[in-house]
PDB file of N, CA and C in Angstrom:
ATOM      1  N   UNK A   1      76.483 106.640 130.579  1.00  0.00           N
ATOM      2  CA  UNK A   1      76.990 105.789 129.537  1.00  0.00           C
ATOM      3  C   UNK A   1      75.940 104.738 129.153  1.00  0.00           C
ATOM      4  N   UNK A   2      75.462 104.236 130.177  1.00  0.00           N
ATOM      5  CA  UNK A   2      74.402 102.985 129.746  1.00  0.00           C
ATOM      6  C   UNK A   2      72.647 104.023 129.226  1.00  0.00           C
ATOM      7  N   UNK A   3      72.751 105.247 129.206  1.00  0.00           N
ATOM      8  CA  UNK A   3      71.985 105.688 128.433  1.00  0.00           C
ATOM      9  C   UNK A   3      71.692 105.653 126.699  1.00  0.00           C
ATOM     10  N   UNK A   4      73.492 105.375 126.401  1.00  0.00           N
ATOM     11  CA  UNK A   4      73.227 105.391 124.615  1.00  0.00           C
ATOM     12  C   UNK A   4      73.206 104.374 124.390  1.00  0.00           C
ATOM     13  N   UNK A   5      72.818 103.196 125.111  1.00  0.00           N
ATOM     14  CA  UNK A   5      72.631 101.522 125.110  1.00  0.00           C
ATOM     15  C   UNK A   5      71.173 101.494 124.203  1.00  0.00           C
ATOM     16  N   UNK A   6      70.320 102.402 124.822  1.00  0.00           N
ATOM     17  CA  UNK A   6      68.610 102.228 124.100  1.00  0.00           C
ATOM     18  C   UNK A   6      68.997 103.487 122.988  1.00  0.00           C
ATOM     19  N   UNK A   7      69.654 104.224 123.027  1.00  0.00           N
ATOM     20  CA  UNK A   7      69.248 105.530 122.297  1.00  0.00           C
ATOM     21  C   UNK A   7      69.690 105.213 120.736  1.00  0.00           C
ATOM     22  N   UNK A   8      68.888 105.572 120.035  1.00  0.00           N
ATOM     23  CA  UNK A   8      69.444 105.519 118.408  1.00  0.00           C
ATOM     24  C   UNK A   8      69.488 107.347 117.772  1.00  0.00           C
ATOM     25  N   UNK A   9      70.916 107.111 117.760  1.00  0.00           N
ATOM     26  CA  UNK A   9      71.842 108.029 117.425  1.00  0.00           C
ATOM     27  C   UNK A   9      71.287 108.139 115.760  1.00  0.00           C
ATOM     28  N   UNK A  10      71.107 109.477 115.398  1.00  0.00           N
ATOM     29  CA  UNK A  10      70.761 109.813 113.754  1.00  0.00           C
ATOM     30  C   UNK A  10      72.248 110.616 113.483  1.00  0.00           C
ATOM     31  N   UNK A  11      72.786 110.846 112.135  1.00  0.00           N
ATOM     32  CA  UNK A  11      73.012 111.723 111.796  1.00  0.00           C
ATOM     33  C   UNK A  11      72.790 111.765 109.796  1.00  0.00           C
ATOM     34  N   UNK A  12      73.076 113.382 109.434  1.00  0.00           N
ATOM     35  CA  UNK A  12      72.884 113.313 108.270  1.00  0.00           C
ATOM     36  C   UNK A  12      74.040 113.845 107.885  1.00  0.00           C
ATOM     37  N   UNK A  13      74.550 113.224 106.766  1.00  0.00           N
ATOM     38  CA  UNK A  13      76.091 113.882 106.472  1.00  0.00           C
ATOM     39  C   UNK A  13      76.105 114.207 105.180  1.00  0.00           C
ATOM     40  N   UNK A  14      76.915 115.770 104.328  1.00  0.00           N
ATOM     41  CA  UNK A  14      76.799 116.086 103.467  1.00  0.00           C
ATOM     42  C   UNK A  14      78.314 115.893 103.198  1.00  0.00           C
ATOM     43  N   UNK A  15      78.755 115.245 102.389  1.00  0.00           N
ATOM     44  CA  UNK A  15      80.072 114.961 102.018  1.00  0.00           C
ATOM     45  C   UNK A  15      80.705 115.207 100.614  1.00  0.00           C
ATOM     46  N   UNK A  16      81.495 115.732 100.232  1.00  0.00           N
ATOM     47  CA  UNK A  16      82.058 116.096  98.738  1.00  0.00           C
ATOM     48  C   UNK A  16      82.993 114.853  98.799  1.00  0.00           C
ATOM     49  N   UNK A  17      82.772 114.267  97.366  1.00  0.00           N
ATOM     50  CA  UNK A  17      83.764 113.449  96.942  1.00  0.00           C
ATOM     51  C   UNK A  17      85.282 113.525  96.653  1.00  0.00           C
ATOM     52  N   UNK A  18      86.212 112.763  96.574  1.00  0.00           N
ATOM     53  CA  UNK A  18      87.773 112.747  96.203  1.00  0.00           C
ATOM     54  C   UNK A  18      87.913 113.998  95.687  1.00  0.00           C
ATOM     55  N   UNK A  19      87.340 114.103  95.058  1.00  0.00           N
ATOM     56  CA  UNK A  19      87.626 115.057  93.781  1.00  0.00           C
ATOM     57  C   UNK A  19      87.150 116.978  94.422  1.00  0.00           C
ATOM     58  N   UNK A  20      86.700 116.732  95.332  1.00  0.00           N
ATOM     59  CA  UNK A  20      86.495 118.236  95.766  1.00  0.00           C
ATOM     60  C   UNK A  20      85.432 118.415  95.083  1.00  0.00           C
ATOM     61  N   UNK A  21      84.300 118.152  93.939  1.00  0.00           N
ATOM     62  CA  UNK A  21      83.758 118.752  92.435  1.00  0.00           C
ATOM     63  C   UNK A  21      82.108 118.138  93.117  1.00  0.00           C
ATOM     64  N   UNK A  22      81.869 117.309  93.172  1.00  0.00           N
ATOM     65  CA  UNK A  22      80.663 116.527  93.630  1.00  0.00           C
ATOM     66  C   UNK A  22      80.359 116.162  95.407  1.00  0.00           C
ATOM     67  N   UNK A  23      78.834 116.462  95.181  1.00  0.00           N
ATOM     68  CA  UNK A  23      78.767 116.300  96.306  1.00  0.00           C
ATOM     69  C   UNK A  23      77.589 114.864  96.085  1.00  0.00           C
ATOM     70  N   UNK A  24      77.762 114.321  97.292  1.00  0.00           N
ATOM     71  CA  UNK A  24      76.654 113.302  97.483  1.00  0.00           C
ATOM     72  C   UNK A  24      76.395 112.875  99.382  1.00  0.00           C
ATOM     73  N   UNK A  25      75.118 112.496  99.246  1.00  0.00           N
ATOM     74  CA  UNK A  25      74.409 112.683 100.407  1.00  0.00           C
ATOM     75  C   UNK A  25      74.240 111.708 100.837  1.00  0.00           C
ATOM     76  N   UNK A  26      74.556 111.330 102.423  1.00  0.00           N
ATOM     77  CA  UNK A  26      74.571 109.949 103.474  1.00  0.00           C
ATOM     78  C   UNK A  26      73.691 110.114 103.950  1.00  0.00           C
ATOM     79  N   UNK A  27      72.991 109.428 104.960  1.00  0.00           N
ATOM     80  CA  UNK A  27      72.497 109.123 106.452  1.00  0.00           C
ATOM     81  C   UNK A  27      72.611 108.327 106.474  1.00  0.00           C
ATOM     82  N   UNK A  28      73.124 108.195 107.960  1.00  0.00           N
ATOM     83  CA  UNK A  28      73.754 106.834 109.104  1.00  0.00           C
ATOM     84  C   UNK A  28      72.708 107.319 110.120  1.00  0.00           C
ATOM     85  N   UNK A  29      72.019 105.828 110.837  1.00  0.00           N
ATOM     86  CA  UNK A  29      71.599 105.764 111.812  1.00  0.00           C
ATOM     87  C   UNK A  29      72.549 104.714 112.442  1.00  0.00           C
ATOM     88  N   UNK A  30      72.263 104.761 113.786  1.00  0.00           N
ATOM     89  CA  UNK A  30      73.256 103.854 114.316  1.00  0.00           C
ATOM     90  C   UNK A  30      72.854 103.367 116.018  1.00  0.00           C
ATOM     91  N   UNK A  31      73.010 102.503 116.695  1.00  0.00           N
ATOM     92  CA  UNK A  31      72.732 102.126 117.931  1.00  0.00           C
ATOM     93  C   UNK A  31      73.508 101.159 118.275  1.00  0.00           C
ATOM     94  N   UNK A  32      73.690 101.800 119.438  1.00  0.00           N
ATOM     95  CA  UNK A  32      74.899 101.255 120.693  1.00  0.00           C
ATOM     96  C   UNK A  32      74.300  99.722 121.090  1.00  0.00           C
ATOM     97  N   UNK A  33      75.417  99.037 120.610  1.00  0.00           N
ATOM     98  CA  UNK A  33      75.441  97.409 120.889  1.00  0.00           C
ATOM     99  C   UNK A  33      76.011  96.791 122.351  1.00  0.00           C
ATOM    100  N   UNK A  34      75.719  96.310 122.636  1.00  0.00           N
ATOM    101  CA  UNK A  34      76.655  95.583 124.132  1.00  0.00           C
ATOM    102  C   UNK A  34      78.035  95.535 123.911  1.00  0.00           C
ATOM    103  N   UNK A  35      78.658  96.173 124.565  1.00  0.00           N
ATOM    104  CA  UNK A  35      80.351  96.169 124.979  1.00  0.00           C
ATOM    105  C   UNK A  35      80.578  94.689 124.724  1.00  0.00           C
ATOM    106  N   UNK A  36      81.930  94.535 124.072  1.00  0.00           N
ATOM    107  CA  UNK A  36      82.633  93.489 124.417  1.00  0.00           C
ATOM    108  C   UNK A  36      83.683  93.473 124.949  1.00  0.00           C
ATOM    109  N   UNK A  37      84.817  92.228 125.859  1.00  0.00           N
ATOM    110  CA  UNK A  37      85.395  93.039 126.474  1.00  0.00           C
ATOM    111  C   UNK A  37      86.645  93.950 125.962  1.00  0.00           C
ATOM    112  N   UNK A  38      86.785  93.989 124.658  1.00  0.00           N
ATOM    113  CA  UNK A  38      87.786  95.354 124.557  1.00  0.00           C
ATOM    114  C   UNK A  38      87.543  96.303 123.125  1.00  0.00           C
ATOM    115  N   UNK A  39      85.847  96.204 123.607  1.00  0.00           N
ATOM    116  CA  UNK A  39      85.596  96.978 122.210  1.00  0.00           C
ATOM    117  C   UNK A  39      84.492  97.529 122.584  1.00  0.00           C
ATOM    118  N   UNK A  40      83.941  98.433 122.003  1.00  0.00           N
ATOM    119  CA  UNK A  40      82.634  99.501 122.042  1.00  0.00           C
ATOM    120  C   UNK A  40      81.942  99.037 120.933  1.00  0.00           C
ATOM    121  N   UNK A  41      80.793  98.603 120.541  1.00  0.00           N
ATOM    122  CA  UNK A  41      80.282  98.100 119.182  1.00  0.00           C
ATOM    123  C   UNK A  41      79.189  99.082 118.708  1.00  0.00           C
ATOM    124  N   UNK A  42      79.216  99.479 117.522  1.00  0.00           N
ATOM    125  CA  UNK A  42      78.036 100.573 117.317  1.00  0.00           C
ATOM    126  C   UNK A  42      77.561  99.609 116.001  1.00  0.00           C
ATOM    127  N   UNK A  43      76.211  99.291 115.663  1.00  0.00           N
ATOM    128  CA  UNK A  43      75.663  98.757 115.011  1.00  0.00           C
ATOM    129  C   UNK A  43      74.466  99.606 113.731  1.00  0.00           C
ATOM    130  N   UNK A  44      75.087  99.885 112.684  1.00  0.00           N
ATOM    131  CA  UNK A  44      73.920 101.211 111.965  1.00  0.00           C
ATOM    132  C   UNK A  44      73.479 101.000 110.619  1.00  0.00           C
ATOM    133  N   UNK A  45      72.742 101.769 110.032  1.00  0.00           N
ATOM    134  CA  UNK A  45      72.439 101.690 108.245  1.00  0.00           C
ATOM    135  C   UNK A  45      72.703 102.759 107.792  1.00  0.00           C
ATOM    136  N   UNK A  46      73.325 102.920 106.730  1.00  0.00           N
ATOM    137  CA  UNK A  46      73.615 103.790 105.769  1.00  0.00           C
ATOM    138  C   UNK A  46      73.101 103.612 104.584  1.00  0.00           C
ATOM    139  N   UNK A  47      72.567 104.597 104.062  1.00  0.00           N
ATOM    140  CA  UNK A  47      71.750 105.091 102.731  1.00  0.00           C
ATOM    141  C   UNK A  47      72.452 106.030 102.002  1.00  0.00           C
ATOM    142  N   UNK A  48      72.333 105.975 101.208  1.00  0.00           N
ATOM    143  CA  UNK A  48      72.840 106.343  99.662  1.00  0.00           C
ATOM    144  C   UNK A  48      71.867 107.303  99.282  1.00  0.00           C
ATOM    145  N   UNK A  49      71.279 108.492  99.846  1.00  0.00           N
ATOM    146  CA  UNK A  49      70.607 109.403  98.826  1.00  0.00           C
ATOM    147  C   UNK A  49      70.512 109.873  98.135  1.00  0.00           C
ATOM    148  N   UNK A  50      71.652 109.959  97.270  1.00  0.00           N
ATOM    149  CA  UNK A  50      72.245 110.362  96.326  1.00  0.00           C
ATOM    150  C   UNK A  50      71.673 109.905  95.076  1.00  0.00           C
ATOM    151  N   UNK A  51      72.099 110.329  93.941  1.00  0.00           N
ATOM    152  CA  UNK A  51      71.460 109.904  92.652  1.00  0.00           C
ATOM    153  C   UNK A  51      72.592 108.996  91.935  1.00  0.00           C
ATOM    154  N   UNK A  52      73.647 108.346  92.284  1.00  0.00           N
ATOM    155  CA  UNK A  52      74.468 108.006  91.650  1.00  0.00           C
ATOM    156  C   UNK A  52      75.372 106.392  92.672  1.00  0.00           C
ATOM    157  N   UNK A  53      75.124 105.875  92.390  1.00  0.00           N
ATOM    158  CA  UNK A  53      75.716 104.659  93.005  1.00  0.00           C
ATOM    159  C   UNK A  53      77.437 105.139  93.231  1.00  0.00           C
ATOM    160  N   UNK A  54      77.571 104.623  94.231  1.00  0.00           N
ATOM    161  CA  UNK A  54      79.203 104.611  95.297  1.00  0.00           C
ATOM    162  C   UNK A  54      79.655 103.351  95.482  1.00  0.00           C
ATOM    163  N   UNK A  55      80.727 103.144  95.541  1.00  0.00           N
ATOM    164  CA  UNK A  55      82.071 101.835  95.407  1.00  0.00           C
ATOM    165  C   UNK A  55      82.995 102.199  97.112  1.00  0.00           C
ATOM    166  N   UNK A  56      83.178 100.699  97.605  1.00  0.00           N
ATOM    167  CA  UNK A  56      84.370 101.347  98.462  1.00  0.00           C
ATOM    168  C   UNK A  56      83.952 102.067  99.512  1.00  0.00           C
ATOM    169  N   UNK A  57      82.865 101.941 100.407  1.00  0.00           N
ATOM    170  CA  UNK A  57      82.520 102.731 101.266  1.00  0.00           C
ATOM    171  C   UNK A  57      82.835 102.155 102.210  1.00  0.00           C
ATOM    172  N   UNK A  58      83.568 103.836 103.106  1.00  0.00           N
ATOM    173  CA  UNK A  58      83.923 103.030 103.975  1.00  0.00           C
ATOM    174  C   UNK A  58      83.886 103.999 105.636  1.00  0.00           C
ATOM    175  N   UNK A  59      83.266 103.451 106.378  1.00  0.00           N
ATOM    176  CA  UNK A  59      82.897 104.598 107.818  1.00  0.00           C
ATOM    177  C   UNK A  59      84.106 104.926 108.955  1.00  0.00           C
ATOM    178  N   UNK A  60      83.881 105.740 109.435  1.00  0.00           N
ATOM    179  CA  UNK A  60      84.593 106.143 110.768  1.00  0.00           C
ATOM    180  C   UNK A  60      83.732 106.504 111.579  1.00  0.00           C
ATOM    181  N   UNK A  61      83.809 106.032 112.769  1.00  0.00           N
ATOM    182  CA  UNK A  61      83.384 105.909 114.333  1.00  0.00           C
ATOM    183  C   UNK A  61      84.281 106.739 115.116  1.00  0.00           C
ATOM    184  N   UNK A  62      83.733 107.999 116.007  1.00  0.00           N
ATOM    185  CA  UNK A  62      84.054 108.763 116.898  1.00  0.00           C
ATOM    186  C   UNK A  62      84.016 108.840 118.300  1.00  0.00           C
ATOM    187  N   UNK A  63      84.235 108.001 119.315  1.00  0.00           N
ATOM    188  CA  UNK A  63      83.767 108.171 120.450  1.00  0.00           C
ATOM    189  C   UNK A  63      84.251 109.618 121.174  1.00  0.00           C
ATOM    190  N   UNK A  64      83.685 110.347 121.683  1.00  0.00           N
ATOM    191  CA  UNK A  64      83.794 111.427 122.595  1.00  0.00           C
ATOM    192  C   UNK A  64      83.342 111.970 123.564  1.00  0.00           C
ATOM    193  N   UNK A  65      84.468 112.599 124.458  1.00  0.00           N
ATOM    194  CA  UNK A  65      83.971 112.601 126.158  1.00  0.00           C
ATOM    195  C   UNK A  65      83.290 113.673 126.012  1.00  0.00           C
ATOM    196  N   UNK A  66      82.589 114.129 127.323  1.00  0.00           N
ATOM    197  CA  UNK A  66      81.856 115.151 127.522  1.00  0.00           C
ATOM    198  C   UNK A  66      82.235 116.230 127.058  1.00  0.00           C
ATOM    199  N   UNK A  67      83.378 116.667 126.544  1.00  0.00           N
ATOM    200  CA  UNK A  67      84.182 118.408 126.242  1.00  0.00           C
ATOM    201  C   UNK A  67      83.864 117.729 124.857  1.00  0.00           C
ATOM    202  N   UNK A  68      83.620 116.581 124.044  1.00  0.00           N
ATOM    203  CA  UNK A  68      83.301 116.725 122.889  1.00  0.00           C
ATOM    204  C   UNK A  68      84.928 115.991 122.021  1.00  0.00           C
ATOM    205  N   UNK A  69      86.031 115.854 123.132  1.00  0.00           N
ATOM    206  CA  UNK A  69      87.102 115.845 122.411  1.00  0.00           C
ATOM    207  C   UNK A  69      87.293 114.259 122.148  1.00  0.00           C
ATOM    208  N   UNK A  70      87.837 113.511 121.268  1.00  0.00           N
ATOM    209  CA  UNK A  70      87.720 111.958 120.591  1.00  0.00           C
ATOM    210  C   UNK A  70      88.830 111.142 121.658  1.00  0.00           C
ATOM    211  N   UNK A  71      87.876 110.626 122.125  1.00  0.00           N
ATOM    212  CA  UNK A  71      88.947 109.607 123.532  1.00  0.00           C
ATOM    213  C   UNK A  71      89.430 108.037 122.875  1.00  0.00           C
ATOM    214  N   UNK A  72      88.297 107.567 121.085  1.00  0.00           N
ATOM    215  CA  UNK A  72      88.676 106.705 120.646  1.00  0.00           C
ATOM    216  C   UNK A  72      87.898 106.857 119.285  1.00  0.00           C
ATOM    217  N   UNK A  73      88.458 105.717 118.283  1.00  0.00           N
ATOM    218  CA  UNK A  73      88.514 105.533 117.038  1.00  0.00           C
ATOM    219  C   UNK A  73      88.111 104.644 116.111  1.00  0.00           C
ATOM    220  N   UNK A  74      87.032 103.966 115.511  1.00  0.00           N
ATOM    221  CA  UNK A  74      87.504 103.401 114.786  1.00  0.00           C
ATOM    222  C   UNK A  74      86.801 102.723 113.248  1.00  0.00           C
ATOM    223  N   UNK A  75      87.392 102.345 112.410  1.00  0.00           N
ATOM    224  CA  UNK A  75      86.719 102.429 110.987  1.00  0.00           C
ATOM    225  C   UNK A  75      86.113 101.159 110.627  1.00  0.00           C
ATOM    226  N   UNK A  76      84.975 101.119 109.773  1.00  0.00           N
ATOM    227  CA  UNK A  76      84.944  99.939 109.534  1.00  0.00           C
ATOM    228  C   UNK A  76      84.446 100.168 107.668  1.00  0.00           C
ATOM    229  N   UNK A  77      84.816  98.860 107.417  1.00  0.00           N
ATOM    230  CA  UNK A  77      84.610  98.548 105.746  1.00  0.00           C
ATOM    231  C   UNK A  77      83.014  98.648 105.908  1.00  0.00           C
ATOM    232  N   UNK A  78      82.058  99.284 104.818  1.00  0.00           N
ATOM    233  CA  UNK A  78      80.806  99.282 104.582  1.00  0.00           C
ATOM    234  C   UNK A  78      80.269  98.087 103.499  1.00  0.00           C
ATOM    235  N   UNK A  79      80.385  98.757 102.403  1.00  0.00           N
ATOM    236  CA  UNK A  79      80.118  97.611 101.117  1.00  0.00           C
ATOM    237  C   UNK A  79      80.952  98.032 100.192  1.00  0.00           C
ATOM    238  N   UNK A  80      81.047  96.890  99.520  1.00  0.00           N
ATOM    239  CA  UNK A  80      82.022  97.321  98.184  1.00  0.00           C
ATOM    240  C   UNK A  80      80.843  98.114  96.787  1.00  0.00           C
ATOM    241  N   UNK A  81      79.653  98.098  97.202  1.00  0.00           N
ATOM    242  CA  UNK A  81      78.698  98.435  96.186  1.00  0.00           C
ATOM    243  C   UNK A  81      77.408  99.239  97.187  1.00  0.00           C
ATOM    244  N   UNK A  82      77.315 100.508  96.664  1.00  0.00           N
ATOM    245  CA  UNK A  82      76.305 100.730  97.420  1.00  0.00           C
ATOM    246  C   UNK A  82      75.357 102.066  96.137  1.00  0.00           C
ATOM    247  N   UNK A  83      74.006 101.125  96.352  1.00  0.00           N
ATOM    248  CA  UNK A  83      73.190 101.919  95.049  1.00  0.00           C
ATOM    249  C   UNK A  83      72.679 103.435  95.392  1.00  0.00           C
ATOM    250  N   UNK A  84      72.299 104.130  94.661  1.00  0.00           N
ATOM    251  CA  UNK A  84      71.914 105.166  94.468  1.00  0.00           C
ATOM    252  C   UNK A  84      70.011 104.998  95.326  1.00  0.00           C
ATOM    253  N   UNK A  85      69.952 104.908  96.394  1.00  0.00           N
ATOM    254  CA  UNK A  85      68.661 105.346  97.123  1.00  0.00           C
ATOM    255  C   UNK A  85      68.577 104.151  98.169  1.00  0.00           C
ATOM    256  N   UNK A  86      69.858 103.373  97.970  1.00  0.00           N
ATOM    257  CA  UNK A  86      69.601 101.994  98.814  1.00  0.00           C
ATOM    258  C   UNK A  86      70.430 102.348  99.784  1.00  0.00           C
ATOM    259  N   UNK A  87      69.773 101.347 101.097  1.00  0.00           N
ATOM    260  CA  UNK A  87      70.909 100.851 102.305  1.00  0.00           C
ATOM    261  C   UNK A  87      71.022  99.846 102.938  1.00  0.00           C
ATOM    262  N   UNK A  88      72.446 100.009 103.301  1.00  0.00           N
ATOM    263  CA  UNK A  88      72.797  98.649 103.918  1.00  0.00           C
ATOM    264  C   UNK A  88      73.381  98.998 105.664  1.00  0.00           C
ATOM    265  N   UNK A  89      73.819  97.854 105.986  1.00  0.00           N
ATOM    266  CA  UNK A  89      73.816  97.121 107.402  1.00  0.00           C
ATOM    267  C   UNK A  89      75.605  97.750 107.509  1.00  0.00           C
ATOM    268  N   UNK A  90      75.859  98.292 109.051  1.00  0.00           N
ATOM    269  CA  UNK A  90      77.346  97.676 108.936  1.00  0.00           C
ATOM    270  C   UNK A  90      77.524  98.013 110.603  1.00  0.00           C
ATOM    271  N   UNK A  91      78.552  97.642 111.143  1.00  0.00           N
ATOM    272  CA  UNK A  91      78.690  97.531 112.462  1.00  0.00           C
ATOM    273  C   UNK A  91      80.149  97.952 112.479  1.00  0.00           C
ATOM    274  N   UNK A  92      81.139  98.461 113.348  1.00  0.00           N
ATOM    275  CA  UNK A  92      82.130  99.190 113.542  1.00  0.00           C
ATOM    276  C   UNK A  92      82.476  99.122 115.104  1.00  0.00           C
ATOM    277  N   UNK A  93      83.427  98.817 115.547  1.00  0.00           N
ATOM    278  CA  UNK A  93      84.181  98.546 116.938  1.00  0.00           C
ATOM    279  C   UNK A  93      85.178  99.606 116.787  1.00  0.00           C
ATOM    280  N   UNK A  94      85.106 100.236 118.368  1.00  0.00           N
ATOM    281  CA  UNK A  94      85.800 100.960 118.548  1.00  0.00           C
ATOM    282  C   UNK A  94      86.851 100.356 120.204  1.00  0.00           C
ATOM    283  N   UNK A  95      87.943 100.770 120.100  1.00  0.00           N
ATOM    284  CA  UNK A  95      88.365 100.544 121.583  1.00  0.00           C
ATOM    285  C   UNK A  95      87.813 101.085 122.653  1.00  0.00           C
ATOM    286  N   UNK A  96      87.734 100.186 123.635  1.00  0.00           N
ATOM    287  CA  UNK A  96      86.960 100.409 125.200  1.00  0.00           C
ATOM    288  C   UNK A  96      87.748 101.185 125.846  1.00  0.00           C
ATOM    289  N   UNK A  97      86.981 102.525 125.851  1.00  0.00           N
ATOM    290  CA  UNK A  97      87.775 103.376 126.618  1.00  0.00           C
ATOM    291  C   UNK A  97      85.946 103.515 127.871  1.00  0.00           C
ATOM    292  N   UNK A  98      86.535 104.308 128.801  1.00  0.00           N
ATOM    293  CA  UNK A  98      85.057 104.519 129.653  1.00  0.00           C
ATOM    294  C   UNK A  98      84.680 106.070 129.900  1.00  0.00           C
ATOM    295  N   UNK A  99      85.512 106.808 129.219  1.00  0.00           N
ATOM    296  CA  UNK A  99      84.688 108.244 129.655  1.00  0.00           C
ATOM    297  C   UNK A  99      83.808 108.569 128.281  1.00  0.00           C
ATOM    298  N   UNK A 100      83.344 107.684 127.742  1.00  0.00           N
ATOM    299  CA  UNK A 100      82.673 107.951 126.069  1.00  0.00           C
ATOM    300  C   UNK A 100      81.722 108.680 126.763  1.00  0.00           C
ATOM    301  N   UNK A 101      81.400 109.583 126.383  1.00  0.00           N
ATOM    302  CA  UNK A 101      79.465 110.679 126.603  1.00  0.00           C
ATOM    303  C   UNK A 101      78.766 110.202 125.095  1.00  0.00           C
ATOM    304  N   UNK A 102      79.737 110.455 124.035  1.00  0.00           N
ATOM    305  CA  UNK A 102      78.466 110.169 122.704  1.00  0.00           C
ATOM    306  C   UNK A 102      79.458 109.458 121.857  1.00  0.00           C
ATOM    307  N   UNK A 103      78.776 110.014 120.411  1.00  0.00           N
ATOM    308  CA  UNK A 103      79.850 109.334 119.193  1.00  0.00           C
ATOM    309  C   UNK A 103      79.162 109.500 117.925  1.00  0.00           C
ATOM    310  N   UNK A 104      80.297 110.030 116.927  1.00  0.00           N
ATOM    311  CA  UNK A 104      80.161 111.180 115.978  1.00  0.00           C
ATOM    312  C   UNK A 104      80.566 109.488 115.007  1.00  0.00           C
ATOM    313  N   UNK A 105      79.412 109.853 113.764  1.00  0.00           N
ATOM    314  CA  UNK A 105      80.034 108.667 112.701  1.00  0.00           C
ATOM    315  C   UNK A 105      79.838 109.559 111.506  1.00  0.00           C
ATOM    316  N   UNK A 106      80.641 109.141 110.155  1.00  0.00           N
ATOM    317  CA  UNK A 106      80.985 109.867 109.345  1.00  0.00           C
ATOM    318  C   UNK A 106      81.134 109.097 108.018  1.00  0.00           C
ATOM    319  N   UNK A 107      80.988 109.062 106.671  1.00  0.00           N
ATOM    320  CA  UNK A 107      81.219 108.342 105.761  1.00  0.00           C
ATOM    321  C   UNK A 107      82.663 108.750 105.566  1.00  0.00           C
ATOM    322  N   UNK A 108      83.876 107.969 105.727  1.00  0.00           N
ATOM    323  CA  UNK A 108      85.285 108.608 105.127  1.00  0.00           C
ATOM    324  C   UNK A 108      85.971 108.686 104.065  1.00  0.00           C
ATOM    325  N   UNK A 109      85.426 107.560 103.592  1.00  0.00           N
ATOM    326  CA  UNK A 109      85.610 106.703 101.716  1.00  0.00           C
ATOM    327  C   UNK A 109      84.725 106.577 101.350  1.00  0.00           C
ATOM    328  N   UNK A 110      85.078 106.806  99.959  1.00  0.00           N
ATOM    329  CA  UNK A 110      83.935 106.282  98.383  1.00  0.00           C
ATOM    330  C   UNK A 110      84.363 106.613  97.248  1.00  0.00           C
ATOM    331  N   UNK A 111      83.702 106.011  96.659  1.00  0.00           N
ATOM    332  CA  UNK A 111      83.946 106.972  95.048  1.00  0.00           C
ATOM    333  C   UNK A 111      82.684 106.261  94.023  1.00  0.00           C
ATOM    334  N   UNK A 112      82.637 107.225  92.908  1.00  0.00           N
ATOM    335  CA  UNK A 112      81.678 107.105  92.354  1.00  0.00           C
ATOM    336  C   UNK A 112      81.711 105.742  91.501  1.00  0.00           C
ATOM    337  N   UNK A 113      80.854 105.586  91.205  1.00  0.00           N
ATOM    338  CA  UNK A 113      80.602 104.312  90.213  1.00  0.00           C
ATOM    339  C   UNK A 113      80.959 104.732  88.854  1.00  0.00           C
ATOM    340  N   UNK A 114      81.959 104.449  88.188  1.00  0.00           N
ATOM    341  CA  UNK A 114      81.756 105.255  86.707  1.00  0.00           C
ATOM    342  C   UNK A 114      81.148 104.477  85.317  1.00  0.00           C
ATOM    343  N   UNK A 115      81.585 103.266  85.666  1.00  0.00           N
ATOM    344  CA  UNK A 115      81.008 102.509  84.764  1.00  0.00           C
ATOM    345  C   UNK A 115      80.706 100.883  85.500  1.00  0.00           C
ATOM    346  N   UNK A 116      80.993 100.044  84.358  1.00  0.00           N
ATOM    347  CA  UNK A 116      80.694  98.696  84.951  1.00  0.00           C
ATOM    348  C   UNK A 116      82.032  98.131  86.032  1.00  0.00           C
ATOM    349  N   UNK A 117      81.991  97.769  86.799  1.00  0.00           N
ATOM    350  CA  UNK A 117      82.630  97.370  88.274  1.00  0.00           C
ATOM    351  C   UNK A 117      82.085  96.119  88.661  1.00  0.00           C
ATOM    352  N   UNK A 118      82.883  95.313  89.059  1.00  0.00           N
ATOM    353  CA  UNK A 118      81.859  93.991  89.699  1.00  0.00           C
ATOM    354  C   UNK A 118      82.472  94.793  91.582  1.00  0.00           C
ATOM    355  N   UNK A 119      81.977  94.394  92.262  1.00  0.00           N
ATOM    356  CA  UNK A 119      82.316  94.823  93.224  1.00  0.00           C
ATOM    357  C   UNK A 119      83.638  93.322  94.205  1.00  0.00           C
TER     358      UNK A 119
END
């Protein structure tokens, strides 16, 4: 467990929007923060590779034991504005459970920018 303390976790996620019709493209990096006492803290950046600015983003955090199966949960708000090649900062707590082996993160919300929006 105190191995994914130094380790920085990558992933790349290909995600279709609300709509089933469009697709647009994440990466989350992310690294394991110091426990608090009733939370797991994962600290990461997310990028927007995509060609089209996103509203409303918003992540899910996976912790899972060694068989891979989700022992805990949990989401956090990203930005209300996120540009087309840019990234930002966001951090996400999950409940302290202790058989975590890794942890799967995922973009869960968004939607496209369609026009003018203040965020």
């Amino acid at each position: 467990m105190r191995r994914l303390t130094a380790t920085v976790l990558t992933a790349t996620l290909v995600l279709l929007s609300g709509s089933g019709t469009a697709q647009e493209q994440f990466r989350i990096s992310f690294q394991r923060q110091p426990d608090e006492p009733t939370s797991l803290v994962l600290a990461g950046a997310l990028t927007n590779q995509g060609a089209r600015d996103v509203v409303d983003v918003w992540v899910t955090a996976e912790a899972l034991d060694a068989g891979g199966r989700v022992v805990g949960r949990g989401v956090a708000f990203v930005s209300p504005l996120l540009r087309s090649r840019a990234e930002t900062k966001f951090t996400v707590k999950l409940p302290r459970v202790e058989q975590v082996h890794s942890f799967r993160l995922s973009v869960s919300s968004f939607r496209y920018m369609t026009g003018p929006e203040s965020p």
